[in-house]
PDB file of N, CA and C in Angstrom:
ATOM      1  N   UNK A   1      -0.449  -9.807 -10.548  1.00  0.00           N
ATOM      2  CA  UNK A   1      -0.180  -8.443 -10.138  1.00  0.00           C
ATOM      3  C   UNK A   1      -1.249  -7.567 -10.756  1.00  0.00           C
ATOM      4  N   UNK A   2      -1.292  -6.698  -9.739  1.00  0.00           N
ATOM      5  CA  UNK A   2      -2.785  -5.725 -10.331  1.00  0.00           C
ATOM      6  C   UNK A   2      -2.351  -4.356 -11.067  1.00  0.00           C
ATOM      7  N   UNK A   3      -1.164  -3.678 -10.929  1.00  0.00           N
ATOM      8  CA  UNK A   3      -1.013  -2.598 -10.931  1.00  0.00           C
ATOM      9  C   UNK A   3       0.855  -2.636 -10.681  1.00  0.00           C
ATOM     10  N   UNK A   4       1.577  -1.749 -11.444  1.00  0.00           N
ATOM     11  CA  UNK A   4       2.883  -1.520 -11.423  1.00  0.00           C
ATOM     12  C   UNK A   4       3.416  -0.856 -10.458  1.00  0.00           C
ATOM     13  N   UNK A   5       2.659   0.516 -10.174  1.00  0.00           N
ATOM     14  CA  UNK A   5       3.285   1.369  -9.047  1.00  0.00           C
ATOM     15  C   UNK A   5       1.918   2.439  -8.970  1.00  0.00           C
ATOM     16  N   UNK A   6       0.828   1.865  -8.035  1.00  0.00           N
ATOM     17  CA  UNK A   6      -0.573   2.802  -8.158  1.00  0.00           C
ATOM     18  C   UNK A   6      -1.445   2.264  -9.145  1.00  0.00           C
ATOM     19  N   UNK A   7      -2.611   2.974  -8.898  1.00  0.00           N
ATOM     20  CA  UNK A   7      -3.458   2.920  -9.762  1.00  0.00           C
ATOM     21  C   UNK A   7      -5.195   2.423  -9.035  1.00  0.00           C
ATOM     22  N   UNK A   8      -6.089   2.508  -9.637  1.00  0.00           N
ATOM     23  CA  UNK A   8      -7.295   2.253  -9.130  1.00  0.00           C
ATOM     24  C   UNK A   8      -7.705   1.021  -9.230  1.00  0.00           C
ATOM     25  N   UNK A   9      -8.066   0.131  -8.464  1.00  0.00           N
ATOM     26  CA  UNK A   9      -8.470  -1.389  -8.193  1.00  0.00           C
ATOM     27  C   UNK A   9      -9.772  -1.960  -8.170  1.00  0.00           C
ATOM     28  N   UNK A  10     -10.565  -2.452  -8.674  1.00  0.00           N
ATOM     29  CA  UNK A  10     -11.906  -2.812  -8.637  1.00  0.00           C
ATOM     30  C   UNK A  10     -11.507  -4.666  -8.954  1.00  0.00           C
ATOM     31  N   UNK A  11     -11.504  -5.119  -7.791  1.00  0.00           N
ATOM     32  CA  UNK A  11     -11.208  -6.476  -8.076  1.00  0.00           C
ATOM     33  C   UNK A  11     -11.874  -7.951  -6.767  1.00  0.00           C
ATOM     34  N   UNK A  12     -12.439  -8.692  -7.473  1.00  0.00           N
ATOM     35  CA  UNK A  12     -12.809  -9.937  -5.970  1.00  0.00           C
ATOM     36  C   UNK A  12     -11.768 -10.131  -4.958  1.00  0.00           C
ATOM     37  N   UNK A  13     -10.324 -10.110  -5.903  1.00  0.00           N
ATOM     38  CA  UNK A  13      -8.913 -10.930  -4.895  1.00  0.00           C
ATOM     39  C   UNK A  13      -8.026 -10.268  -5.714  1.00  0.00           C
ATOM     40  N   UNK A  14      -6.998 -10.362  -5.257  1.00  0.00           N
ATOM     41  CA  UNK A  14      -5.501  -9.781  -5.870  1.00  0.00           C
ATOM     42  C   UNK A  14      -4.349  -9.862  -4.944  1.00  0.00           C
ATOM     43  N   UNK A  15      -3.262  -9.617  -5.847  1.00  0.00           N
ATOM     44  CA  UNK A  15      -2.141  -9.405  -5.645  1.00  0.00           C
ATOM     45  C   UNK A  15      -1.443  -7.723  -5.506  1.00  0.00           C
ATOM     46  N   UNK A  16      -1.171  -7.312  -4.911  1.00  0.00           N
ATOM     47  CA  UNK A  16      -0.386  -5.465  -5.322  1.00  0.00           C
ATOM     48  C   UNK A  16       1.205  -5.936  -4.661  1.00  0.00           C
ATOM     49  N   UNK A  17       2.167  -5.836  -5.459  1.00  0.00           N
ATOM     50  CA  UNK A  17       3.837  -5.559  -5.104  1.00  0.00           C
ATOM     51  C   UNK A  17       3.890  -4.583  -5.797  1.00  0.00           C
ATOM     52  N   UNK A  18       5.654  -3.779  -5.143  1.00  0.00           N
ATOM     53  CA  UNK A  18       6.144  -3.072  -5.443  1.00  0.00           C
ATOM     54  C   UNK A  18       6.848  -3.145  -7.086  1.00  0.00           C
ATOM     55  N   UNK A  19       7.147  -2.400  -7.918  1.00  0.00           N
ATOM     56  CA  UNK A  19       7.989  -2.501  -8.424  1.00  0.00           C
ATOM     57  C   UNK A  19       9.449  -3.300  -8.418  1.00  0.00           C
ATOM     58  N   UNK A  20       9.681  -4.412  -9.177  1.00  0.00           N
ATOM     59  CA  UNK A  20      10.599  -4.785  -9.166  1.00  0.00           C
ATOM     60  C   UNK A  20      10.494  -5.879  -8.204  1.00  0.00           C
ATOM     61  N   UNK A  21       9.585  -6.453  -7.319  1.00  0.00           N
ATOM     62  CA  UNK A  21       9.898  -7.041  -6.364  1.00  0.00           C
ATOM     63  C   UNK A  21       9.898  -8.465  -6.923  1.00  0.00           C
ATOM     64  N   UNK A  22      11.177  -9.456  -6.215  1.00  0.00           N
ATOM     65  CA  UNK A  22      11.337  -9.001  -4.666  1.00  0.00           C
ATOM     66  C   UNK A  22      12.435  -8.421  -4.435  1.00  0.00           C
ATOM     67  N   UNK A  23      13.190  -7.867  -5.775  1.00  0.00           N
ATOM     68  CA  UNK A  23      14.103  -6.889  -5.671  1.00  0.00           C
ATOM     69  C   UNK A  23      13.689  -5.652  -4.803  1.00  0.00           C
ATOM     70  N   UNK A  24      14.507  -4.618  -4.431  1.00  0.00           N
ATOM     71  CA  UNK A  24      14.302  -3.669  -3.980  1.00  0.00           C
ATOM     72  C   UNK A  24      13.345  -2.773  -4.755  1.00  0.00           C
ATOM     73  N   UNK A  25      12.909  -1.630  -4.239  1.00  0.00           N
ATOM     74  CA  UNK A  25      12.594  -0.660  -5.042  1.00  0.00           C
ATOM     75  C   UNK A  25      13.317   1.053  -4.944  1.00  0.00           C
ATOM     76  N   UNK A  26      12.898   1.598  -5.963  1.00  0.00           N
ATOM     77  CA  UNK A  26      13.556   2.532  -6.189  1.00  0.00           C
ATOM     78  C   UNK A  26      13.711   3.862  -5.084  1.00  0.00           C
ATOM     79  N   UNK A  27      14.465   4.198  -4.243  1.00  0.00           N
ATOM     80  CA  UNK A  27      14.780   4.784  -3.111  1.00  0.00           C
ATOM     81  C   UNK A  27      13.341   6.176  -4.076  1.00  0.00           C
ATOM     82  N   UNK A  28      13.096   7.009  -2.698  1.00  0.00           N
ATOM     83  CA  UNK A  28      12.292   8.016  -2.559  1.00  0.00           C
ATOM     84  C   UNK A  28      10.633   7.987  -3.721  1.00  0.00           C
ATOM     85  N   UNK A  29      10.469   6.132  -3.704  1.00  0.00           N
ATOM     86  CA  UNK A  29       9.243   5.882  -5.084  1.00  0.00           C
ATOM     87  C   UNK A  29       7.962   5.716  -4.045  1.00  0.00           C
ATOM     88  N   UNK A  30       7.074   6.583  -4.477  1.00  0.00           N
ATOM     89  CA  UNK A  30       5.855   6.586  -4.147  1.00  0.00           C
ATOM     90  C   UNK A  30       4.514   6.151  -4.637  1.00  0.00           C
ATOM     91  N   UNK A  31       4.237   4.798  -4.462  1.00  0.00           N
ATOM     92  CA  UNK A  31       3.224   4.498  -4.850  1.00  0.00           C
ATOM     93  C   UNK A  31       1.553   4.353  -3.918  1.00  0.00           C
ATOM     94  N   UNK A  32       0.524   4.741  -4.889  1.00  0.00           N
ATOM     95  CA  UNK A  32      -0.660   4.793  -4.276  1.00  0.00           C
ATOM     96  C   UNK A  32      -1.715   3.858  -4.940  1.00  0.00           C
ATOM     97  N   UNK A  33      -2.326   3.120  -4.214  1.00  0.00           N
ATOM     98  CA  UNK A  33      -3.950   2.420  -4.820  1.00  0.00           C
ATOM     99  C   UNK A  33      -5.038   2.588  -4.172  1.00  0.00           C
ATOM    100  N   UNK A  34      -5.980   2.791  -4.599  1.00  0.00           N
ATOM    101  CA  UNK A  34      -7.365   3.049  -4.805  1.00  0.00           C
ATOM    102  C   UNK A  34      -7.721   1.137  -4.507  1.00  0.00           C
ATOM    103  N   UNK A  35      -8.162   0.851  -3.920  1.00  0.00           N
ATOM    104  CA  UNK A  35      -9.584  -0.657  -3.822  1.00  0.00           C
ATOM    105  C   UNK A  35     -10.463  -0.268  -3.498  1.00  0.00           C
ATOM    106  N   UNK A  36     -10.856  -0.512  -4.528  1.00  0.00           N
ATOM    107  CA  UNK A  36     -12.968   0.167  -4.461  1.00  0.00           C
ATOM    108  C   UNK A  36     -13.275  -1.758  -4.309  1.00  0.00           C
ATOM    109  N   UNK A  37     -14.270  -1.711  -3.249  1.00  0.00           N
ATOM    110  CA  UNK A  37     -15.202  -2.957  -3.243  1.00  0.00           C
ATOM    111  C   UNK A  37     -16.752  -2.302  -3.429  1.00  0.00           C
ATOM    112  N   UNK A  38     -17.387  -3.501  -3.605  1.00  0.00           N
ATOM    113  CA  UNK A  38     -19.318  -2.960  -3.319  1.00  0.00           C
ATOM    114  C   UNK A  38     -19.242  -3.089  -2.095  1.00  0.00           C
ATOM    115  N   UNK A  39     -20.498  -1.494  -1.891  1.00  0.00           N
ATOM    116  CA  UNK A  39     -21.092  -1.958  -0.328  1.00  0.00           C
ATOM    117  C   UNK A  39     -21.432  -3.036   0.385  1.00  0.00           C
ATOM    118  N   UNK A  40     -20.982  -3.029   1.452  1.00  0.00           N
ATOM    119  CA  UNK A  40     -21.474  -4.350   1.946  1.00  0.00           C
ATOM    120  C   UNK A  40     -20.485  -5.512   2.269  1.00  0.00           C
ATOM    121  N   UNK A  41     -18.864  -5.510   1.367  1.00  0.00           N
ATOM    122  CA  UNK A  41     -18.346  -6.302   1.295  1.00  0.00           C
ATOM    123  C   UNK A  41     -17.249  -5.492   2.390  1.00  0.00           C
ATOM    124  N   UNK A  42     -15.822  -6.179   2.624  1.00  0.00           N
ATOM    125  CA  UNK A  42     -14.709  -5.632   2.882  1.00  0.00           C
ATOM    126  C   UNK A  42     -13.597  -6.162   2.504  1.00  0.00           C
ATOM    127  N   UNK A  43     -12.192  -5.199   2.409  1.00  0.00           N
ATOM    128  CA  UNK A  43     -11.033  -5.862   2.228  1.00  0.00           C
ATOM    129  C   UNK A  43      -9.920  -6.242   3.290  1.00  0.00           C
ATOM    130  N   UNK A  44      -9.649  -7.493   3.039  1.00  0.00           N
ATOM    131  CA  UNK A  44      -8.759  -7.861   4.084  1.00  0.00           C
ATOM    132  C   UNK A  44      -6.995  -7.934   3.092  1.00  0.00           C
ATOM    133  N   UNK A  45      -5.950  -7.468   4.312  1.00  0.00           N
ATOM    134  CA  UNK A  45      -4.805  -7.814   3.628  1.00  0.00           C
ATOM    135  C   UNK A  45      -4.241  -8.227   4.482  1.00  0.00           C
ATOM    136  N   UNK A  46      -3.373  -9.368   3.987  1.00  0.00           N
ATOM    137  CA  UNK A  46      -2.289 -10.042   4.544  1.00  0.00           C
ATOM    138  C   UNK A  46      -1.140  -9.322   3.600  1.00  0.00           C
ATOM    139  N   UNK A  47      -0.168  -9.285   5.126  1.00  0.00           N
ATOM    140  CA  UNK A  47       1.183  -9.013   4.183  1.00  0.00           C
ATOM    141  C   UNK A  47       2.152 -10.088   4.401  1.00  0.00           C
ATOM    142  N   UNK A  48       2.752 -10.410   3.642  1.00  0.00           N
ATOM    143  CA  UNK A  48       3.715 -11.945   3.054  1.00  0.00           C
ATOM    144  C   UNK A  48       5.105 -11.313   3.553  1.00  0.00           C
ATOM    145  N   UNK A  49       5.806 -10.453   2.924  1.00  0.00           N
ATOM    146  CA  UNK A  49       6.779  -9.667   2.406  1.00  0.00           C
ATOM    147  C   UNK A  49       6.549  -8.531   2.810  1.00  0.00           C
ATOM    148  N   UNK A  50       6.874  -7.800   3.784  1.00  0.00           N
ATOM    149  CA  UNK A  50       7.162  -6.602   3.892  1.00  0.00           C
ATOM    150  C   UNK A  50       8.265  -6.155   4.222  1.00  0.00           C
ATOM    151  N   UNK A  51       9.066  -5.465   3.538  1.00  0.00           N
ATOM    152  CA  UNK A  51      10.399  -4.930   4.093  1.00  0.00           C
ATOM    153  C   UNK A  51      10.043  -3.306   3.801  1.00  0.00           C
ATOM    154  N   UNK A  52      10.442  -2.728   5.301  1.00  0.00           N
ATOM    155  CA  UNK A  52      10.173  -1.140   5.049  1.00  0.00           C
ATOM    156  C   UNK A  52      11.573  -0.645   5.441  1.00  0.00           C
ATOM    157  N   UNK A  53      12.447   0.231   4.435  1.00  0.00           N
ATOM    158  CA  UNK A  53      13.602   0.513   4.628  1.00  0.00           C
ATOM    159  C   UNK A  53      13.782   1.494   6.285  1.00  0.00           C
ATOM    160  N   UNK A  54      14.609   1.053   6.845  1.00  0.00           N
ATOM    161  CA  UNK A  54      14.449   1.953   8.096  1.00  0.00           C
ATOM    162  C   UNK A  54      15.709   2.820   7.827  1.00  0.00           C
ATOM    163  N   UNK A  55      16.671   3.218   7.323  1.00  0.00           N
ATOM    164  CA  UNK A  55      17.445   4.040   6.837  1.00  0.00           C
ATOM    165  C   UNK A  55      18.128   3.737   5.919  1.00  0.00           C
ATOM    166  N   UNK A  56      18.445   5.610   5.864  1.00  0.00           N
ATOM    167  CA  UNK A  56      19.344   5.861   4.408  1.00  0.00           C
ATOM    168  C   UNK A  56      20.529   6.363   4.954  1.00  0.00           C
ATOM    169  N   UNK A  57      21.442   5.628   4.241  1.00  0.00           N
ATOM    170  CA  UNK A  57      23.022   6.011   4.367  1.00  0.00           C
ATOM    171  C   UNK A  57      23.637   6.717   6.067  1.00  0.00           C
ATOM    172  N   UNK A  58      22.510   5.119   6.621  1.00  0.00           N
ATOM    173  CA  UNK A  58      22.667   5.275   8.141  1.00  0.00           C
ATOM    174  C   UNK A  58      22.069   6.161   8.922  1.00  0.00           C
ATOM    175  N   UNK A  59      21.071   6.948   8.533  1.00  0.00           N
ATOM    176  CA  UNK A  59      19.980   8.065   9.216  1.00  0.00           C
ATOM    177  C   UNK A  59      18.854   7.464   9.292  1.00  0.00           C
ATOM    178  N   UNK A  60      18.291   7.458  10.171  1.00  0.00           N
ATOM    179  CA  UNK A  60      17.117   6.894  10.352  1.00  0.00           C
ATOM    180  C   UNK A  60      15.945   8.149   9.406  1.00  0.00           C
ATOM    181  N   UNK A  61      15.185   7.007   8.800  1.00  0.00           N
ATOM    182  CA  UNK A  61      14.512   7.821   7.934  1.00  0.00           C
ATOM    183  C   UNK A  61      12.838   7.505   8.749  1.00  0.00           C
ATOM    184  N   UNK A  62      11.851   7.954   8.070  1.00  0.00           N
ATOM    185  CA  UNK A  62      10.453   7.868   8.232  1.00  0.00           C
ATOM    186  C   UNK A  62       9.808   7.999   6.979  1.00  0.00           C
ATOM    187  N   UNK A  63      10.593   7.886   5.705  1.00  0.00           N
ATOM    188  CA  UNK A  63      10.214   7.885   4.626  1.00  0.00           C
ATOM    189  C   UNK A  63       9.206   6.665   4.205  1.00  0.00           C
ATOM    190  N   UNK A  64       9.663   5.395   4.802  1.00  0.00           N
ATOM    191  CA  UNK A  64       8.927   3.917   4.138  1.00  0.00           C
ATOM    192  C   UNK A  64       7.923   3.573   5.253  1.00  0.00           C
ATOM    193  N   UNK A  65       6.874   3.850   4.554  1.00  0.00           N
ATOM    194  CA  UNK A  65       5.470   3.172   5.438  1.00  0.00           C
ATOM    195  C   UNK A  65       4.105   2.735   4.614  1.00  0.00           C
ATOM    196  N   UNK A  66       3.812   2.270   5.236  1.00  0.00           N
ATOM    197  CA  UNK A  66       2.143   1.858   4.471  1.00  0.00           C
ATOM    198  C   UNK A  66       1.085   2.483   5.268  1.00  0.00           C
ATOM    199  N   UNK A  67       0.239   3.169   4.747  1.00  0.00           N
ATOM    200  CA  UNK A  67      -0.815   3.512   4.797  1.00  0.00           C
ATOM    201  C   UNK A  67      -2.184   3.077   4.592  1.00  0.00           C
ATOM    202  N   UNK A  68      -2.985   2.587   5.434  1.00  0.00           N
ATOM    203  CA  UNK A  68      -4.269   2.360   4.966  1.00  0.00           C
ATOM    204  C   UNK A  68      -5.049   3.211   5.331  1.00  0.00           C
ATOM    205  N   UNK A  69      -6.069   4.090   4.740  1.00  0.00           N
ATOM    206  CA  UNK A  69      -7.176   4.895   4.807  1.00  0.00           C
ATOM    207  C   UNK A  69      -8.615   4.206   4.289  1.00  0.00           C
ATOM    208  N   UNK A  70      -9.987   3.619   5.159  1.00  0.00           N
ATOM    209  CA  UNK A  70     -11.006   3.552   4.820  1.00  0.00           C
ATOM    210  C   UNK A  70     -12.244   4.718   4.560  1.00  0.00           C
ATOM    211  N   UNK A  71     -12.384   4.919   3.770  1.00  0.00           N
ATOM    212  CA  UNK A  71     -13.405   6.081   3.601  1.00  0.00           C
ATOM    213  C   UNK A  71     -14.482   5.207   2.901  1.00  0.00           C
ATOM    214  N   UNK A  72     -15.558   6.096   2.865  1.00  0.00           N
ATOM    215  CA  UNK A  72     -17.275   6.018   2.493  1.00  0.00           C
ATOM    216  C   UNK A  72     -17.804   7.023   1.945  1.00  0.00           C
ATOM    217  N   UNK A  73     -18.833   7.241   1.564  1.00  0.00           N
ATOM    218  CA  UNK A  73     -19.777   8.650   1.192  1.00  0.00           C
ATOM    219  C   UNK A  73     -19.743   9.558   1.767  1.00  0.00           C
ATOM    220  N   UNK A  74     -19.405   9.396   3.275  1.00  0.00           N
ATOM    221  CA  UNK A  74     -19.456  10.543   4.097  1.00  0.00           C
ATOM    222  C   UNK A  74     -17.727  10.953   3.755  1.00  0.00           C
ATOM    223  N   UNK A  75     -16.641  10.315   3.602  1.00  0.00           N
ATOM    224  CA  UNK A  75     -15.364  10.884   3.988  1.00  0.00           C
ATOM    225  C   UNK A  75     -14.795   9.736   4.492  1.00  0.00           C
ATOM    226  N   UNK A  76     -13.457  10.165   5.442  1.00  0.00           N
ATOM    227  CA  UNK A  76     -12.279   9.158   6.062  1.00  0.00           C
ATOM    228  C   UNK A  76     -12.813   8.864   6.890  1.00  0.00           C
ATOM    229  N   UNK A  77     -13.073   7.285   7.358  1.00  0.00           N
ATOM    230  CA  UNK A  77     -13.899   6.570   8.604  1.00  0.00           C
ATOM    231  C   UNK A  77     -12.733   6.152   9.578  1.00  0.00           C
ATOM    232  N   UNK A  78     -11.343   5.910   8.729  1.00  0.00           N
ATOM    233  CA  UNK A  78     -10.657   5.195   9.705  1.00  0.00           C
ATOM    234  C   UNK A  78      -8.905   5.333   8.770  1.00  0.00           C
ATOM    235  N   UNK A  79      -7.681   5.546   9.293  1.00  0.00           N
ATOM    236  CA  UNK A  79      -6.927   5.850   8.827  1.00  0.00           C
ATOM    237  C   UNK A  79      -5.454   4.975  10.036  1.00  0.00           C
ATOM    238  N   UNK A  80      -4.377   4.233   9.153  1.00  0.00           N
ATOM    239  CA  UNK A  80      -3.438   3.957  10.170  1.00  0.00           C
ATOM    240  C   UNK A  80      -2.149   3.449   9.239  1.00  0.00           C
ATOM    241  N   UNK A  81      -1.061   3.953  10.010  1.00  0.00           N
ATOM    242  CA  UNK A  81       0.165   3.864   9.343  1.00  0.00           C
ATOM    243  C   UNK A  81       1.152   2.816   9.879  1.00  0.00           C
ATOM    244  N   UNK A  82       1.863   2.404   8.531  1.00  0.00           N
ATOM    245  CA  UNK A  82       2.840   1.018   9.155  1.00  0.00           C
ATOM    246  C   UNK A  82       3.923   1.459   8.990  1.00  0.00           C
ATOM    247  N   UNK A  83       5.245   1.919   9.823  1.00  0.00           N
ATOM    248  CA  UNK A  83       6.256   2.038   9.606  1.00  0.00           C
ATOM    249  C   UNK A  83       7.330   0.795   9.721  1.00  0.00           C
TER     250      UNK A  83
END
């Protein structure tokens, strides 16, 4: 594991889970990471395990998603969300 809940990543390969997993995690917890690679390279992810809560106390929520954003020197190149 690289990181608990966030944090900045400079790594060849890794692992990132949630808190606690493969227990649940903590309703309304927001975590963020940073993967910096060198130019030239890229990151690929597979996801194993994903469970994204689709409601709370029977309401459909939009709270649980993943986000990936690629940016560069110039800014955001490419941005897309997993609900």
């Amino acid at each position: 594991m690289l990181a608990l809940c966030g944090g900045w990543i400079r790594a060849q390969n890794g692992t990132v889970t949630s808190p606690n997993y493969p227990a649940g995690s903590e309703s309304g917890m927001q975590c963020e990471w940073i993967i910096e690679v060198p130019r030239g390279h890229y990151i690929e992810f597979t996801f194993i395990d994903l469970n994204l809560d689709s409601s709370v106390n029977g309401q459909c929520s939009s709270d649980s998603f993943v986000e990936i954003r690629d940016y560069n020197e110039t800014g955001l190149c490419f941005s897309s969300v997993l609900t």
